[in-house]
Protein backbone atom coordinates (compact mmCIF):
# COMPACT_ATOMS: atom_id res chain seq x y z
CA UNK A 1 17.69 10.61 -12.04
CA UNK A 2 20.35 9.73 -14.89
CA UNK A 3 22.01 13.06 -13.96
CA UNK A 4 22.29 12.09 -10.46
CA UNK A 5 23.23 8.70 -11.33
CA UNK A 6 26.30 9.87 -13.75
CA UNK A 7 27.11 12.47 -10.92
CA UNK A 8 27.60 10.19 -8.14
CA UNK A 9 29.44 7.65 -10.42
CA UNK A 10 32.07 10.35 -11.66
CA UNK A 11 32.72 11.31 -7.05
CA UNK A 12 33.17 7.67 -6.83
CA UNK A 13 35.33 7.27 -9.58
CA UNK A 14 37.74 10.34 -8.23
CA UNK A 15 36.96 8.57 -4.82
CA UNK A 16 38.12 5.21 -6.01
CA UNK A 17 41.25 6.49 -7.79
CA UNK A 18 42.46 8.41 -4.66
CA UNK A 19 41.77 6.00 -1.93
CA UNK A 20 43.77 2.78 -1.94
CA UNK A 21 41.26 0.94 0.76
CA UNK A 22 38.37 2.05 -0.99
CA UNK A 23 40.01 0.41 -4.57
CA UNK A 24 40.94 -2.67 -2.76
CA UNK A 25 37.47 -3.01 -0.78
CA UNK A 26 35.00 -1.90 -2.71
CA UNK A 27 36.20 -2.71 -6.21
CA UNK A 28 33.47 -4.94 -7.27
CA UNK A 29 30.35 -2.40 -6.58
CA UNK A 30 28.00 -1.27 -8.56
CA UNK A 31 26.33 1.53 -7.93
CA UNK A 32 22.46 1.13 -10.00
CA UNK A 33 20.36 3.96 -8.47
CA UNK A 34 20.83 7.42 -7.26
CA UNK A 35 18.06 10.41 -6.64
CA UNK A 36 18.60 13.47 -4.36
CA UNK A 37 19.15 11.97 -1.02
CA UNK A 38 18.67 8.46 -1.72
CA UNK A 39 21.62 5.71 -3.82
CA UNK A 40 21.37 1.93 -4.40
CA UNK A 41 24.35 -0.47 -5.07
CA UNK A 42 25.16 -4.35 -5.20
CA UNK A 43 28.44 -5.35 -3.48
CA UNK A 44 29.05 -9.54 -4.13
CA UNK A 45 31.04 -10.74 -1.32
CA UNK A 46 34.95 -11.90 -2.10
CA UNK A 47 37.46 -13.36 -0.19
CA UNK A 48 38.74 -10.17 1.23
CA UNK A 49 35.62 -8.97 2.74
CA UNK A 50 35.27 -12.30 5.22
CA UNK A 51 36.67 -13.07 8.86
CA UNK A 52 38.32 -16.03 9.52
CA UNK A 53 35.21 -17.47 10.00
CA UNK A 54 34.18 -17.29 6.44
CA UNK A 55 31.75 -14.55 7.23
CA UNK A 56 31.45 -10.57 6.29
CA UNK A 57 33.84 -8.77 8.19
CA UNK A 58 33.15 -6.18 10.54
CA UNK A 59 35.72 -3.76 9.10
CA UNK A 60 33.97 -3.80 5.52
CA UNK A 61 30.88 -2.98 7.03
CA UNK A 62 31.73 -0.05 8.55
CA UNK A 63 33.78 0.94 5.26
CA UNK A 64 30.45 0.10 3.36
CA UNK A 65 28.74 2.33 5.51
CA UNK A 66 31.00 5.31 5.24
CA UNK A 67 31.20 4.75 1.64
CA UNK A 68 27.78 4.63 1.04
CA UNK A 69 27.05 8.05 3.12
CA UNK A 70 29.46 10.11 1.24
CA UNK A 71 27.52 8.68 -2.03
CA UNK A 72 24.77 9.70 -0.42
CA UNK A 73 25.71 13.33 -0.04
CA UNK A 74 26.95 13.25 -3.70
CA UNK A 75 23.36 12.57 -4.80
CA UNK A 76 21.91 15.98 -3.37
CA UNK A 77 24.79 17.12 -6.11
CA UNK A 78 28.04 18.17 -3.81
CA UNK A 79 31.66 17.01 -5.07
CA UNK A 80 32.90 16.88 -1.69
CA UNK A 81 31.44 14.05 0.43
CA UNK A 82 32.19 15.32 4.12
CA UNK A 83 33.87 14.29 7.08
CA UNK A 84 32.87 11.63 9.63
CA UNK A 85 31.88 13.01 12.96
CA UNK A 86 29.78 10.04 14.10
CA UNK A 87 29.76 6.14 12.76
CA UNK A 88 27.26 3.85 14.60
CA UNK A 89 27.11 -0.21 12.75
CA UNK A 90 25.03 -2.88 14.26
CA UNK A 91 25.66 -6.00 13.11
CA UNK A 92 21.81 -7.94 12.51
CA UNK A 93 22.74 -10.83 10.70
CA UNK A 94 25.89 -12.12 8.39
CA UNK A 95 26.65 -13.00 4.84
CA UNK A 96 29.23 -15.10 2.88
CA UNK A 97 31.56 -15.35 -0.05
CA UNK A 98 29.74 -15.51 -2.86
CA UNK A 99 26.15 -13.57 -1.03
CA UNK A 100 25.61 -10.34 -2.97
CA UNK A 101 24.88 -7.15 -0.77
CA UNK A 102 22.14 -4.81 -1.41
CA UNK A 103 23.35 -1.84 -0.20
CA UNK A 104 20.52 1.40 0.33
CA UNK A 105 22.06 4.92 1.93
CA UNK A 106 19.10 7.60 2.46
CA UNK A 107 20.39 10.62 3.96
CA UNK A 108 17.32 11.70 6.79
CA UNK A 109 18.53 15.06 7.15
CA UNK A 110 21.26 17.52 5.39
CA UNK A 111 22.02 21.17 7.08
CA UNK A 112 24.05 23.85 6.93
CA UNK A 113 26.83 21.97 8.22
CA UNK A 114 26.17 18.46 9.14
CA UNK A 115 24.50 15.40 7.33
CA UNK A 116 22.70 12.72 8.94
CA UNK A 117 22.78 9.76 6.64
CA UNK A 118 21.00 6.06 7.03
CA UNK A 119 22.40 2.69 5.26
CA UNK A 120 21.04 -0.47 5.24
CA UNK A 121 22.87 -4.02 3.93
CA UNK A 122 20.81 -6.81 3.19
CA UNK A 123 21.06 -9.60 1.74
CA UNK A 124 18.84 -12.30 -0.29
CA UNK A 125 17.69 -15.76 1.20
CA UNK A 126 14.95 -17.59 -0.31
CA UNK A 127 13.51 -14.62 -2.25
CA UNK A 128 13.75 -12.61 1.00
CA UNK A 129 15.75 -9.66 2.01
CA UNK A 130 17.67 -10.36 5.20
CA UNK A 131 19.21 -7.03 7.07
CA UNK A 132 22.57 -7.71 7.14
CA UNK A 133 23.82 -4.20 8.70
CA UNK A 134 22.15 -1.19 9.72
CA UNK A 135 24.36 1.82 10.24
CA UNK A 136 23.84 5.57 10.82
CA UNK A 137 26.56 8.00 9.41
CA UNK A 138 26.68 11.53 10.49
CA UNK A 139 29.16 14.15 8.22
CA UNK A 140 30.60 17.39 8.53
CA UNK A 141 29.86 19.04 5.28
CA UNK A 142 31.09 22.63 3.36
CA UNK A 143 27.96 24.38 2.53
């Protein structure tokens, strides 16, 4: 698992460094498990990441989600982390500056050419994980 977990580290690092709205969104994660198929990482809500409301913004979400699918794909050990053909978010709850999100991505099926790829953001209240978002990513990917 440390393999996978240095692996998918190093595509988000090149990621990170060649994608200005994945620097500026995502620069606080932390990504803390990885296995073929399967990643965990923390995300603490900032400023940037709320509406005017004070609440998690829709935008982030999605960009958590297709974040978290191409991290998923670089678990099963590919560089390349695919291109979106489908992006589905539904919004379950909220969060707020200063919640931290618990972010899990399991891919449910990978092919020849396509990935079909899970992610679920929760939060804790009370102890208590609280869905947040569920999304469902699917990726072109080079065999």
């Amino acid at each position: 698992m440390e393999a996978t977990l240095d692996h998918v580290i190093s595509v988000w690092e090149r990621q990170r460094s060649n994608s200005q709205i994945y620097a500026l969104l995502l620069e606080g994660i932390n990504i803390y498990h990885a296995e073929n198929g399967l990643i965990r990482a923390t995300l603490p809500v900032q400023p940037l990441h709320v509406n005017s409301k004070g609440t998690l913004h829709g935008t982030l979400s999605a960009c958590v989600i297709d974040w978290a699918a191409g991290m998923a794909i670089a678990s099963t050990g590919h560089t390349a982390t695919g291109v979106s053909t489908d992006l589905s978010v539904s919004y379950l709850s909220t969060a707020k500056l200063g919640d931290t999100l618990e972010i899990e991505c399991k891919i449910s099926k990978i092919g020849k050419t396509l990935a079909f790829i899970t992610v679920t953001v929760s939060k804790t209240v009370e102890g208590s994980a609280v869905n947040v978002v569920h999304g469902s990513h699917t990726k072109y990917i080079k065999q």
